[in-house]
Protein backbone atom coordinates (compact mmCIF):
# COMPACT_ATOMS: atom_id res chain seq x y z
CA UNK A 1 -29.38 -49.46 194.48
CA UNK A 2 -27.80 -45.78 194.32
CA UNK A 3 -26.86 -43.49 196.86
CA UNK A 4 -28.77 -40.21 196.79
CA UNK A 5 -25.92 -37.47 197.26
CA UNK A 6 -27.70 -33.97 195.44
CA UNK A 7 -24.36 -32.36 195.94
CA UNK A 8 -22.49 -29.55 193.87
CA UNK A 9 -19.70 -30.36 191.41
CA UNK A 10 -18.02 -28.59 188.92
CA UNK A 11 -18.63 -29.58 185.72
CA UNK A 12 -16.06 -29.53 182.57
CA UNK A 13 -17.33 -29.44 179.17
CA UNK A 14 -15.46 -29.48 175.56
CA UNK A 15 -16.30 -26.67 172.87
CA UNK A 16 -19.44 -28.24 171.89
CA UNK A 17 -20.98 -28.41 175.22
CA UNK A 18 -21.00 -31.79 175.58
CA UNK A 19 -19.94 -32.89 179.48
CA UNK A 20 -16.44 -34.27 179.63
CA UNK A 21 -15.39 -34.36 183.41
CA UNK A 22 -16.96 -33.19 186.44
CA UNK A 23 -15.12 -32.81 190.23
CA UNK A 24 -16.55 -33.48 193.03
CA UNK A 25 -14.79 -33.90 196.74
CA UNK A 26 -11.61 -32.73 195.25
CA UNK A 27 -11.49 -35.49 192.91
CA UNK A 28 -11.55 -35.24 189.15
CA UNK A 29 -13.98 -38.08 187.55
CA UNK A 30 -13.70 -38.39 183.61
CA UNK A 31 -16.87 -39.05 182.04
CA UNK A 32 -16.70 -41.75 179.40
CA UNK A 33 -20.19 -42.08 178.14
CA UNK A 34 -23.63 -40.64 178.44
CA UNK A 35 -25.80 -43.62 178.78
CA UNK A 36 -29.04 -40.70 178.89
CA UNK A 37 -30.25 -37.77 179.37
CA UNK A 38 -33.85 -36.73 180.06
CA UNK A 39 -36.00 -33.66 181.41
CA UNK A 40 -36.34 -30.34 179.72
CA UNK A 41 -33.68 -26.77 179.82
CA UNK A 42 -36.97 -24.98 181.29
CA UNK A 43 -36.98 -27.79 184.62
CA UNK A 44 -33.15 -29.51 184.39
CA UNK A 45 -31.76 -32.14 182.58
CA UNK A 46 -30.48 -35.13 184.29
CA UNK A 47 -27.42 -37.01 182.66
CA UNK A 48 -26.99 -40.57 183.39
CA UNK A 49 -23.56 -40.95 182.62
CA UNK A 50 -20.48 -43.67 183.21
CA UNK A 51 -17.49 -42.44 184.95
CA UNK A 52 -13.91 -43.46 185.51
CA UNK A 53 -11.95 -41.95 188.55
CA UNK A 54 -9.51 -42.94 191.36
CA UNK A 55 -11.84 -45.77 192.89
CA UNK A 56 -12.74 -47.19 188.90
CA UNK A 57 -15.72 -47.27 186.92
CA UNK A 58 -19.62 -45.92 188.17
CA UNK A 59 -22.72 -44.91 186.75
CA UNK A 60 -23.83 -41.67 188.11
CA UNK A 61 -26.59 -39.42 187.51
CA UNK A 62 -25.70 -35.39 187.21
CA UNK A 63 -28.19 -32.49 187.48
CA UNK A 64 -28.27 -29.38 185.52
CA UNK A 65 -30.05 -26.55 186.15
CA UNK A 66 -29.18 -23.51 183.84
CA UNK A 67 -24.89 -23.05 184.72
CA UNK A 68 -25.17 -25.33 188.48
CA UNK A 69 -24.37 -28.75 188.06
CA UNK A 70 -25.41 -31.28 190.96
CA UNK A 71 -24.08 -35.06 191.81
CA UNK A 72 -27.80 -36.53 192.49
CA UNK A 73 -26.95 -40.42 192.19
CA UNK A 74 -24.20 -42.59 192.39
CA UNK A 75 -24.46 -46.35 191.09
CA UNK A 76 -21.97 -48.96 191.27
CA UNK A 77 -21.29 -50.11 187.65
């Protein structure tokens, strides 16, 4: 089961646009694999993605919504 957070983070993403690191609390969490993504530009993408940071390895799910980026979901891996 996840934890439901629907917070703000800050979002890094490499030349291509592809997501490479988002913070969130202060703390930098490198993304090391988009498991999926799913929903449309027009209503938000969601990115499921696995994450490495100081307390180790999670899947999380992010939200986008045109340039705001949102921590929805937070699963231990």
């Amino acid at each position: 089961m996840g934890h439901l957070l629907n917070e703000p983070v800050r979002a890094e993403q490499d030349p291509a646009g592809r997501l490479t690191a988002y913070e969130w609390r202060g703390t930098r969490y490198a993304v090391d694999e988009v498991l999926k993504t799913y929903g449309t530009a027009r209503e938000g993408r969601v990115y499921r993605v696995r994450v490495t940071g100081a307390e180790g390895v999670a899947v999380v799910e992010l939200g986008r919504d045109e340039d705001r980026w949102r921590l929805r979901h937070v699963f231990a891996a």
